[in-house]
N, C-alpha and C. Protein backbone atom coordinates (compact mmCIF):
# COMPACT_ATOMS: atom_id res chain seq x y z
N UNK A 1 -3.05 -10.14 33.50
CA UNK A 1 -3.73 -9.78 32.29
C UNK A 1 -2.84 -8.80 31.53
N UNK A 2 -2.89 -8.74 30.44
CA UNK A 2 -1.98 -7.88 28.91
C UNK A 2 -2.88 -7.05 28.38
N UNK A 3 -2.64 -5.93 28.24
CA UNK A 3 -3.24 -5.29 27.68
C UNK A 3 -3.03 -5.11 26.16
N UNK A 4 -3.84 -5.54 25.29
CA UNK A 4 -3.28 -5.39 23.81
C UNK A 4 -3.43 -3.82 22.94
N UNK A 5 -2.55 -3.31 22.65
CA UNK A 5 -2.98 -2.11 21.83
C UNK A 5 -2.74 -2.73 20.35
N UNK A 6 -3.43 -2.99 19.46
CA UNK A 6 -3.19 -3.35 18.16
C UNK A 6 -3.64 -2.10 17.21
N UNK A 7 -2.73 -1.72 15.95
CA UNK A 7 -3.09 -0.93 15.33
C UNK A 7 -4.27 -0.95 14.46
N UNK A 8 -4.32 -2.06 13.84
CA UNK A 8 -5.56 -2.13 12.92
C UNK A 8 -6.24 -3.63 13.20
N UNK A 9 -6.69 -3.54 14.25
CA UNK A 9 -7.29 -5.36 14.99
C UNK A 9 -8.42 -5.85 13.32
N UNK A 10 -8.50 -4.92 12.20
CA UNK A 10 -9.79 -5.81 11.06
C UNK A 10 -8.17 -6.43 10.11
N UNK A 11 -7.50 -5.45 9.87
CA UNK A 11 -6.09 -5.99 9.07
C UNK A 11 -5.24 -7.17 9.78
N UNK A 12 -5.23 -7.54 11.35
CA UNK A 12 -5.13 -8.35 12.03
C UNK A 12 -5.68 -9.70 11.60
N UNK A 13 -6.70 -9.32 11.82
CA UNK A 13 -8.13 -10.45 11.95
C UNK A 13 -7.86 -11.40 10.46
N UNK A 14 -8.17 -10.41 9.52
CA UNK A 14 -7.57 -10.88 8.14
C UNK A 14 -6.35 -11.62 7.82
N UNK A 15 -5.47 -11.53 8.42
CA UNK A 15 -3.70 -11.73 8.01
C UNK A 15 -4.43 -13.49 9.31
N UNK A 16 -4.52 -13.06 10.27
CA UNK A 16 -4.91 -14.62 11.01
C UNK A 16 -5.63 -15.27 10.67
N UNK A 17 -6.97 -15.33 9.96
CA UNK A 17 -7.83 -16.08 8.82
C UNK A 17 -7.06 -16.64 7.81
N UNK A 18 -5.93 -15.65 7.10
CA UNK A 18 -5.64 -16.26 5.88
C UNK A 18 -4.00 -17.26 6.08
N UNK A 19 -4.20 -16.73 7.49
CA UNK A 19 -2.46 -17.88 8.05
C UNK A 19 -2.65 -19.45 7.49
N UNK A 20 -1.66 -20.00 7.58
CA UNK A 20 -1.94 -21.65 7.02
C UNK A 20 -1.67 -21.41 8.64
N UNK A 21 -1.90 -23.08 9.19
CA UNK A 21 -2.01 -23.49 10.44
C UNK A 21 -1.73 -25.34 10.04
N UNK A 22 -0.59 -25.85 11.14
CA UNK A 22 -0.82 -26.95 10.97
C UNK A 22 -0.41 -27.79 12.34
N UNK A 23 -0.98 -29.15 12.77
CA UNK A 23 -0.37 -29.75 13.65
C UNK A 23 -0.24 -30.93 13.87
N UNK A 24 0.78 -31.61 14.60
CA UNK A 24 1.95 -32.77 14.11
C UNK A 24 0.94 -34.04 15.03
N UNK A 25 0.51 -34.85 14.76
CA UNK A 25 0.06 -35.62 14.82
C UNK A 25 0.45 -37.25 14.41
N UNK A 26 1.27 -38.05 15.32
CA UNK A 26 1.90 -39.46 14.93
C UNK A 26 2.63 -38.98 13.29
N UNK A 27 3.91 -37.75 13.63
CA UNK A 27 4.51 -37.58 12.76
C UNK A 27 4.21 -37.00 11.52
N UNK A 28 2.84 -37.05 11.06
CA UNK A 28 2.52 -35.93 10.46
C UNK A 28 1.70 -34.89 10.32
N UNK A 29 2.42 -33.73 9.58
CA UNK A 29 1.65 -32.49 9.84
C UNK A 29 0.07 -31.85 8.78
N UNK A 30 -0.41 -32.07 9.72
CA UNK A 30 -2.09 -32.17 9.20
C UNK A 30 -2.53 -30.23 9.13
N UNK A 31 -2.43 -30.09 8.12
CA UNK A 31 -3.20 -28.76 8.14
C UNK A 31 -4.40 -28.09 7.98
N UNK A 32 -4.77 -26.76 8.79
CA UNK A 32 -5.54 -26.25 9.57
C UNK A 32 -5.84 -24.94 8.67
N UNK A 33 -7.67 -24.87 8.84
CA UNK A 33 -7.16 -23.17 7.66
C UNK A 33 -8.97 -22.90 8.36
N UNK A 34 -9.08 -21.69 8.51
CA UNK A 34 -9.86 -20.99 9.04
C UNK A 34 -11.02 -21.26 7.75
N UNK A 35 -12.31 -21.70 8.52
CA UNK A 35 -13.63 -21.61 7.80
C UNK A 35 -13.63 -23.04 7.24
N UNK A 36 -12.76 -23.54 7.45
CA UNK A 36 -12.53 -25.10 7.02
C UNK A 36 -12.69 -26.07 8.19
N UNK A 37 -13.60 -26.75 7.84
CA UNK A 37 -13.35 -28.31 8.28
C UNK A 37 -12.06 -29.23 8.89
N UNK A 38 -11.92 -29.64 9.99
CA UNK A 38 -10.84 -30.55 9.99
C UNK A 38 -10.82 -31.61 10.38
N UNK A 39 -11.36 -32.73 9.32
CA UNK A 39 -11.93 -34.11 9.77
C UNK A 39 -10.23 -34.57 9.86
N UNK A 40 -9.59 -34.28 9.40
CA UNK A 40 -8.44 -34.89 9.25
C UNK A 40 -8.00 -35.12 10.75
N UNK A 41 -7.73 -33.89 11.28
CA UNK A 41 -7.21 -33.93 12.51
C UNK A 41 -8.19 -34.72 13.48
N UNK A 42 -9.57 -34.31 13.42
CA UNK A 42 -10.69 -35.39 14.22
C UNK A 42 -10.91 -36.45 13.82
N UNK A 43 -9.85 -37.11 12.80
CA UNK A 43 -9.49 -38.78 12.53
C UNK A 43 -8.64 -39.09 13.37
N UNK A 44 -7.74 -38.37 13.50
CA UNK A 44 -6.56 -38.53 14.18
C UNK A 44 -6.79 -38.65 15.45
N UNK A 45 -7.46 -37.51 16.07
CA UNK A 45 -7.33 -37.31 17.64
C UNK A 45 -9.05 -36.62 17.43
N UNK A 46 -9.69 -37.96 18.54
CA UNK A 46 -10.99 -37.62 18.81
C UNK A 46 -11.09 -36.54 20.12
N UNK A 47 -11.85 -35.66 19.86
CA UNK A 47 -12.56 -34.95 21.07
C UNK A 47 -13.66 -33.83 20.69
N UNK A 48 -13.96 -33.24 21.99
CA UNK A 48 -15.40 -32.85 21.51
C UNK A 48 -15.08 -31.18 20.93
N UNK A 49 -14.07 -30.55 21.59
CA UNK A 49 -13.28 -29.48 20.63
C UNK A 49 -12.01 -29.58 20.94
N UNK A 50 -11.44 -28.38 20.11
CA UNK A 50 -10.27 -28.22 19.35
C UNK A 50 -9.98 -26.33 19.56
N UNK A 51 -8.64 -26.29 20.03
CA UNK A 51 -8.36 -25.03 19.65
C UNK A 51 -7.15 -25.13 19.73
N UNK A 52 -6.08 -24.13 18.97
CA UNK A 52 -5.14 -23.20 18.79
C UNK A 52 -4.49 -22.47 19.09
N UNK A 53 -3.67 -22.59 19.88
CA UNK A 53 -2.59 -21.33 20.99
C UNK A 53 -1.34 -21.22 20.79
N UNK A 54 -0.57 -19.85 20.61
CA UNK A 54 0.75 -19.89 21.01
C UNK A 54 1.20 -19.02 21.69
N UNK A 55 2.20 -19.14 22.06
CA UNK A 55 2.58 -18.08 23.50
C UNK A 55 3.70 -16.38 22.55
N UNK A 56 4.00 -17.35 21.49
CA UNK A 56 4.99 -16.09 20.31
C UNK A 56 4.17 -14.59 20.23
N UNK A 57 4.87 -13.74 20.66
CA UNK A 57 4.72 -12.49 19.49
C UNK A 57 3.70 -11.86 20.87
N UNK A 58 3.58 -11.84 21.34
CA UNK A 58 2.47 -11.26 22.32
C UNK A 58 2.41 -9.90 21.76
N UNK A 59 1.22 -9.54 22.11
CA UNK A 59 -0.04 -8.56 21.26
C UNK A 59 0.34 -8.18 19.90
N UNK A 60 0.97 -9.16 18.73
CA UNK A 60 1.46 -9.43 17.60
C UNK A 60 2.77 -8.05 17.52
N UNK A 61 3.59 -8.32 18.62
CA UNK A 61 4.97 -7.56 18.56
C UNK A 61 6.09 -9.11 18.30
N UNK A 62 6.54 -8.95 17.35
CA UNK A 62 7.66 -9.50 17.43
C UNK A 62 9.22 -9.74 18.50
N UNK A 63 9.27 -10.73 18.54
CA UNK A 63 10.24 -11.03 19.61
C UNK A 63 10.88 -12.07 19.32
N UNK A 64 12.57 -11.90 20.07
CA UNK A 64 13.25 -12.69 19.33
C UNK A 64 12.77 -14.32 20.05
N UNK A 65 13.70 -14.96 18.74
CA UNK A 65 13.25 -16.46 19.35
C UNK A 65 13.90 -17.20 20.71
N UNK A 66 14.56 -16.45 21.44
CA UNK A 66 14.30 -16.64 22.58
C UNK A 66 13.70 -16.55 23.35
N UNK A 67 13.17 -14.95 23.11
CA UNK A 67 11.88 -14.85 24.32
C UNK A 67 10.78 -15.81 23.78
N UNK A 68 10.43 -16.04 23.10
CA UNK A 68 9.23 -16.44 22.02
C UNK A 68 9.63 -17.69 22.71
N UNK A 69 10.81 -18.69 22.67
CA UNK A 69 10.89 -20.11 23.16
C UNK A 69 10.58 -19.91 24.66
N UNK A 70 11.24 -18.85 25.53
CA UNK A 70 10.95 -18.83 26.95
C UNK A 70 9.27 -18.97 27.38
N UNK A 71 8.78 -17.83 26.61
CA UNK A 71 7.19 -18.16 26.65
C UNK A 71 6.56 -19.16 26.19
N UNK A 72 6.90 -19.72 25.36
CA UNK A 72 6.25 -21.22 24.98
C UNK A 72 6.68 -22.08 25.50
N UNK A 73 7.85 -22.31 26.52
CA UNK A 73 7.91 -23.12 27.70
C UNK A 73 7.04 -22.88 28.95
N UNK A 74 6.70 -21.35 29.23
CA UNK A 74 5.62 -21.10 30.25
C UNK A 74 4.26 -21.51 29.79
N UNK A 75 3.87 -21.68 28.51
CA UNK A 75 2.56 -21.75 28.16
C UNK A 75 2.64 -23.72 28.28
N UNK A 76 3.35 -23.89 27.79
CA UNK A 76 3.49 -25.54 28.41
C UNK A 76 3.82 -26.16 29.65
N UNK A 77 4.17 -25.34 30.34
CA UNK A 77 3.72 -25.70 31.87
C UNK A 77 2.59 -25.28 32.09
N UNK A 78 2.53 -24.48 31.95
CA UNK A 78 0.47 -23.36 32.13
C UNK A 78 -0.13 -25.12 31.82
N UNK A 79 -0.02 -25.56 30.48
CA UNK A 79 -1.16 -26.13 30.24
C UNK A 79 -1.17 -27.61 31.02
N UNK A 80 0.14 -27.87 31.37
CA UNK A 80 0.20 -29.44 31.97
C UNK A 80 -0.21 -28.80 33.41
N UNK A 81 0.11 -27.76 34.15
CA UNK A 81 -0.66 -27.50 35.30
C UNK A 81 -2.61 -27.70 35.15
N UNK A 82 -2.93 -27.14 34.40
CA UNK A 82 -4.13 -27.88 33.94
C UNK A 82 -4.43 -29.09 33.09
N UNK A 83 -3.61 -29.81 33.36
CA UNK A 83 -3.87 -31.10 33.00
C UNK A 83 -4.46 -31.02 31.35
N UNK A 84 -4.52 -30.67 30.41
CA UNK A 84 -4.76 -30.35 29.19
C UNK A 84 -4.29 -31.42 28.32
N UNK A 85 -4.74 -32.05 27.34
CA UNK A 85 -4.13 -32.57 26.01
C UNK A 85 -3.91 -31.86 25.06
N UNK A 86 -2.43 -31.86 25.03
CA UNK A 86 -2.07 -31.17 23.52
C UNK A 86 -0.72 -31.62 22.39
N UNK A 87 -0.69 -31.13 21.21
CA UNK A 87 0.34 -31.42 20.50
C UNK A 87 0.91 -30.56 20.30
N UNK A 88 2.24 -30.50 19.62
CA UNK A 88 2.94 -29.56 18.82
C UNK A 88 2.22 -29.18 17.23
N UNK A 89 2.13 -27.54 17.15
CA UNK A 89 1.29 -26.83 16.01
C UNK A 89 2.08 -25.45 15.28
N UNK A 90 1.74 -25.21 14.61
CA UNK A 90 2.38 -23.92 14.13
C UNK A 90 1.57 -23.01 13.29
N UNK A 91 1.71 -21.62 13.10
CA UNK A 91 1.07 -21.04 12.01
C UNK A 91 2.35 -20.22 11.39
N UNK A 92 1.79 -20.03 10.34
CA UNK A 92 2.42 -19.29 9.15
C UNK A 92 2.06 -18.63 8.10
N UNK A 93 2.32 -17.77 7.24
CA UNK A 93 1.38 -16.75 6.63
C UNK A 93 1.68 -17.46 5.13
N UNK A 94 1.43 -17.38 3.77
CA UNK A 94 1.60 -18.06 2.75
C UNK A 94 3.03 -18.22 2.24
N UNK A 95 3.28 -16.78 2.40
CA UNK A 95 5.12 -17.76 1.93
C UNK A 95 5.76 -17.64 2.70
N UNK A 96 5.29 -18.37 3.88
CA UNK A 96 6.44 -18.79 5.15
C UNK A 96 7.12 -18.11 5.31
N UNK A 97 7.13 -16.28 5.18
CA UNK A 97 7.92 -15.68 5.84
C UNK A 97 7.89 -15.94 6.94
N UNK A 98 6.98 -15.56 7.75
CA UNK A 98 6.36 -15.60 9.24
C UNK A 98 6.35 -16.89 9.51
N UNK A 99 6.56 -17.41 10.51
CA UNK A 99 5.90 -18.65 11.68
C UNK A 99 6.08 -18.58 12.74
N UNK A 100 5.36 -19.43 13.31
CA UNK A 100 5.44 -19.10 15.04
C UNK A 100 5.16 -20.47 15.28
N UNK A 101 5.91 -21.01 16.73
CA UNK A 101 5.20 -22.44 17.15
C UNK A 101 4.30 -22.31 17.85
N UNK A 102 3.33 -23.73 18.17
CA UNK A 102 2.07 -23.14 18.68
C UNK A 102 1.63 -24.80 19.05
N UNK A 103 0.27 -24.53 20.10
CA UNK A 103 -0.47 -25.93 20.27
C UNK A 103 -1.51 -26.29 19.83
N UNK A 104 -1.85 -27.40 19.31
CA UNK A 104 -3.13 -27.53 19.38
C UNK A 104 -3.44 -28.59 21.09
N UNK A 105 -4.65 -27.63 21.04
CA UNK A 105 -5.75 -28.12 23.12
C UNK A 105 -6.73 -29.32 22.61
N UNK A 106 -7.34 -30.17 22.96
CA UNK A 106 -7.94 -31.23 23.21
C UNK A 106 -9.14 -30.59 24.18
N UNK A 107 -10.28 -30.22 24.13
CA UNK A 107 -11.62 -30.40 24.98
C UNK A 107 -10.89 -28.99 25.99
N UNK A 108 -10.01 -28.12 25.58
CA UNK A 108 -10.16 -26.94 26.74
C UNK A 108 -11.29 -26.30 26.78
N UNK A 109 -12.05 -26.22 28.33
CA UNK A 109 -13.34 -25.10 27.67
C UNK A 109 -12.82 -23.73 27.34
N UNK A 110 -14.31 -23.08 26.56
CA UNK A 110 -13.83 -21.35 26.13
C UNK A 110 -13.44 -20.30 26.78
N UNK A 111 -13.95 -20.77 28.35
CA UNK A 111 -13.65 -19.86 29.22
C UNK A 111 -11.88 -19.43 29.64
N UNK A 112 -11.16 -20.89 29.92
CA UNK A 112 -10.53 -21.25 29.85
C UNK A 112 -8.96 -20.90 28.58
N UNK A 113 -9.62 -21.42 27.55
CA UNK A 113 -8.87 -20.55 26.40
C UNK A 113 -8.62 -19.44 26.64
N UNK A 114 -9.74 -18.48 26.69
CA UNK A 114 -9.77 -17.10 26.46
C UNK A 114 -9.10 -16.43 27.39
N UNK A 115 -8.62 -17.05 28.33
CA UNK A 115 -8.11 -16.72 29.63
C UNK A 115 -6.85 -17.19 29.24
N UNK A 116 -5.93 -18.36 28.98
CA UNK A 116 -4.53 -18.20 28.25
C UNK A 116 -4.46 -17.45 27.40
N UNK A 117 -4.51 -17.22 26.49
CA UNK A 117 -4.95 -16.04 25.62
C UNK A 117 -4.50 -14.56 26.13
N UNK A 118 -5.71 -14.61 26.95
CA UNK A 118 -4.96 -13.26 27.68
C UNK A 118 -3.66 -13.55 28.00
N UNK A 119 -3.60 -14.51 29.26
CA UNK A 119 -2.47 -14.50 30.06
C UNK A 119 -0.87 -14.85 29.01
N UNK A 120 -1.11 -15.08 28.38
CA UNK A 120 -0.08 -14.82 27.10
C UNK A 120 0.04 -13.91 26.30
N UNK A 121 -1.11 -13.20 26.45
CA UNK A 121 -0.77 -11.42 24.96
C UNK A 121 -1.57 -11.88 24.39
N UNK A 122 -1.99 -12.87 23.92
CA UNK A 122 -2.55 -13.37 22.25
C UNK A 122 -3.63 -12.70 21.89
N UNK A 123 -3.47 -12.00 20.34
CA UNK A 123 -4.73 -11.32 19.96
C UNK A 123 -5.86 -12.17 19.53
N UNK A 124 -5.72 -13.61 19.20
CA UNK A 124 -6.17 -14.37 18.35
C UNK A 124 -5.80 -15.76 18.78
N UNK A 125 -7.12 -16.79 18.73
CA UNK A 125 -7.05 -18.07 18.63
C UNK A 125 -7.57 -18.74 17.67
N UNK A 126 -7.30 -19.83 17.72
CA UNK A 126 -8.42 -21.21 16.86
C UNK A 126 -9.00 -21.92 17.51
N UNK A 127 -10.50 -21.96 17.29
CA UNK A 127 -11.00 -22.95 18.36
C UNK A 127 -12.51 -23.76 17.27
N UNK A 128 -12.73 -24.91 17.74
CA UNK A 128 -13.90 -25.19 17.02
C UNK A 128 -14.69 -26.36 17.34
N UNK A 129 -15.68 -26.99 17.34
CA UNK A 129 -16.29 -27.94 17.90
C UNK A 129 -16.43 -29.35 16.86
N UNK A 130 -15.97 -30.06 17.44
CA UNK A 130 -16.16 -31.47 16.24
C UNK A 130 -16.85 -31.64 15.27
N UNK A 131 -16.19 -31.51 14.01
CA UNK A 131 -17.36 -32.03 13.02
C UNK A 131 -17.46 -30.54 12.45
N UNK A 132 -17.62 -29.50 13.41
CA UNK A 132 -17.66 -28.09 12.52
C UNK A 132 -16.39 -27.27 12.00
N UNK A 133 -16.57 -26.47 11.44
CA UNK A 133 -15.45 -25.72 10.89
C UNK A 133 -14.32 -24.97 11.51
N UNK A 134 -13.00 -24.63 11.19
CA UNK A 134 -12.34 -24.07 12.13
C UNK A 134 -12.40 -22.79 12.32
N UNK A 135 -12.54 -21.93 13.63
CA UNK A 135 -12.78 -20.38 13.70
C UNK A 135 -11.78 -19.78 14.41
N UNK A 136 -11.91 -18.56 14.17
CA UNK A 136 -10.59 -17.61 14.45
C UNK A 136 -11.44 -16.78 15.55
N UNK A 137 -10.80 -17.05 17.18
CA UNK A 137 -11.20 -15.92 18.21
C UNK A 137 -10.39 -15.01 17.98
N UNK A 138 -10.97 -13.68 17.87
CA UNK A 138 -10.19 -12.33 18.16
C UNK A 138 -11.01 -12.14 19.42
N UNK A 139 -9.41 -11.66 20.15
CA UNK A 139 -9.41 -11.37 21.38
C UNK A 139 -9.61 -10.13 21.98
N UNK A 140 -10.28 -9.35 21.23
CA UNK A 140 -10.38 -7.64 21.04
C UNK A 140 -11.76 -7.76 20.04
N UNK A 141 -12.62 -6.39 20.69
CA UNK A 141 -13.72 -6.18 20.24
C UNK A 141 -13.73 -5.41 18.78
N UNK A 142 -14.37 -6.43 17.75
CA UNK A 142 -14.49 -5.85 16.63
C UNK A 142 -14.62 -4.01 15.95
N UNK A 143 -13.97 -3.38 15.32
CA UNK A 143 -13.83 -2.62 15.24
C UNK A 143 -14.85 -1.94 14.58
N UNK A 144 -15.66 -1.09 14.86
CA UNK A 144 -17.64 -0.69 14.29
C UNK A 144 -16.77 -0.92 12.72
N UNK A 145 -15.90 -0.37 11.70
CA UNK A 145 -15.55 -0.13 10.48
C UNK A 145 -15.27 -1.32 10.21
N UNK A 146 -15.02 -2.29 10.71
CA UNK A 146 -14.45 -3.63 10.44
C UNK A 146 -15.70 -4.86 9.70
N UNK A 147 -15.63 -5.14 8.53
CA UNK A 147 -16.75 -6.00 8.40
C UNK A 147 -16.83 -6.96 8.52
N UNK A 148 -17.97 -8.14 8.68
CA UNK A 148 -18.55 -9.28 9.35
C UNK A 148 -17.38 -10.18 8.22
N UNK A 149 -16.71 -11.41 9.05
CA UNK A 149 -16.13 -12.37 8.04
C UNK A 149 -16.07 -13.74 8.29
N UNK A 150 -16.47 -14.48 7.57
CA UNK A 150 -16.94 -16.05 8.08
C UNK A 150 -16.16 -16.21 8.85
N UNK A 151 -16.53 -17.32 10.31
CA UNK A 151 -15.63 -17.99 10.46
C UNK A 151 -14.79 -17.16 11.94
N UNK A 152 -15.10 -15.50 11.83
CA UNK A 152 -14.24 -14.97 12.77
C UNK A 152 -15.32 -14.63 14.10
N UNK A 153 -14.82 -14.77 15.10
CA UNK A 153 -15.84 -14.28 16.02
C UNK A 153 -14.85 -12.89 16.59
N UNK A 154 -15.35 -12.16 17.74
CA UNK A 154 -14.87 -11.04 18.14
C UNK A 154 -15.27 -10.98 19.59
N UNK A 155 -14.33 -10.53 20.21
CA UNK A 155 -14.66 -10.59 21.97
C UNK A 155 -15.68 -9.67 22.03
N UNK A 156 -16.45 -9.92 23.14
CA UNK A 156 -17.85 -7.98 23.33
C UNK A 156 -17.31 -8.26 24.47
N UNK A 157 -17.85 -7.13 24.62
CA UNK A 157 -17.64 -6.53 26.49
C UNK A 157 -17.68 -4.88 26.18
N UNK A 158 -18.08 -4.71 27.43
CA UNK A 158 -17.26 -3.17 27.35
C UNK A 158 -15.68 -2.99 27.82
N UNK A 159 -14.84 -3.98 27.62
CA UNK A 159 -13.55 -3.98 28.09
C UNK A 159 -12.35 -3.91 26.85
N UNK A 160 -13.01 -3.42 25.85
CA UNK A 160 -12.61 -2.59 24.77
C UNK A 160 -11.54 -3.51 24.20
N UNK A 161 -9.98 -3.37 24.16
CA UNK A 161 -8.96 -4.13 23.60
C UNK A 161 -8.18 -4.88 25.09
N UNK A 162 -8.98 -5.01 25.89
CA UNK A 162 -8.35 -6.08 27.12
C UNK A 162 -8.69 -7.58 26.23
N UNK A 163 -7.68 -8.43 26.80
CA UNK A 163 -7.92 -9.44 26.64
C UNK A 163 -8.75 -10.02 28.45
N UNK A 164 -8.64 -11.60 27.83
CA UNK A 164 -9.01 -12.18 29.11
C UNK A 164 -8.52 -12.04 30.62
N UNK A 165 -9.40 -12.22 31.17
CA UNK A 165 -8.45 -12.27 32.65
C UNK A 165 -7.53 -13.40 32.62
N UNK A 166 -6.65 -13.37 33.45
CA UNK A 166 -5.75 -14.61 33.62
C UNK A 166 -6.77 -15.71 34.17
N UNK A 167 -6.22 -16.94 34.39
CA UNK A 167 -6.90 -17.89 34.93
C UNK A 167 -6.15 -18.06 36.58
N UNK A 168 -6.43 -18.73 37.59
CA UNK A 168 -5.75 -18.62 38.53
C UNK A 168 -4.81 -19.79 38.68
């Protein structure tokens, strides 16, 4: 498990809502945007949910693109050890300064997610159920000053800015 210290997890939350998100599907790239719908992609590839992972940037520290590729080779073994369906995905902020590579999961349960997640750093996922809209997990408990925003959910616990446990 990672412990995340993030400076401002509501300025976080925001900047990952307003990321574009997209993923490659029989060659093309179908994009993904928080609070939105994605029949597109559930034309493409049926299942009963959908979420969003990348192994880059753990607890949103930058790292070069080597480490960033080393970990997104561990997060793709992680997921073929669990037998998982997934594609190649990415996010990026509006003028593509930023990107990161990333997956989209096929039917992972939440428990499950939230637990790579941890076991990768990640402050933040995408996850959503067929047919409904796409939502942004923050992986850290909403901040009392932070206000309610479609679409985002927020970890509770009393385990403050831990992420998930690992999975075994």
């Amino acid at each position: 498990m990672r412990e995340l210290h993030v400076v401002d997890a509501c300025e976080l939350a925001a900047a990952y809502a307003a990321a574009h998100y997209a993923v490659v599907l029989d060659g093309d790239a179908i994009p993904l945007r928080v609070g939105e719908s994605a029949g597109d992609v559930e034309a493409y590839w049926a299942a009963r949910r959908y979420a969003f992972i990348t192994a880059w940037n753990p607890a949103s520290r930058p790292l070069s693109e080597e480490a960033n590729n080393l970990a997104d080779a561990r997060l793709v073994a992680r997921m073929q050890v669990l037998d998982l369906s997934f594609h190649p995905a990415w996010a990026s902020d509006h003028d593509r300064q930023w990107r990161e590579s990333g997956w989209l999961i096929a039917d992972v349960d939440p428990s499950t997610l939230d637990a790579l997640a941890g076991e990768f750093g990640q402050a933040g996922v995408l996850h959503w159920e067929h047919g409904e809209p796409v939502r942004l997990r923050m992986m850290l408990q909403r901040p009392g000053d932070c206000a309610d925003r479609p679409c985002v959910d927020w970890r509770s616990g009393a385990d403050g800015d831990r992420t998930a446990d690992a999975i075994p």
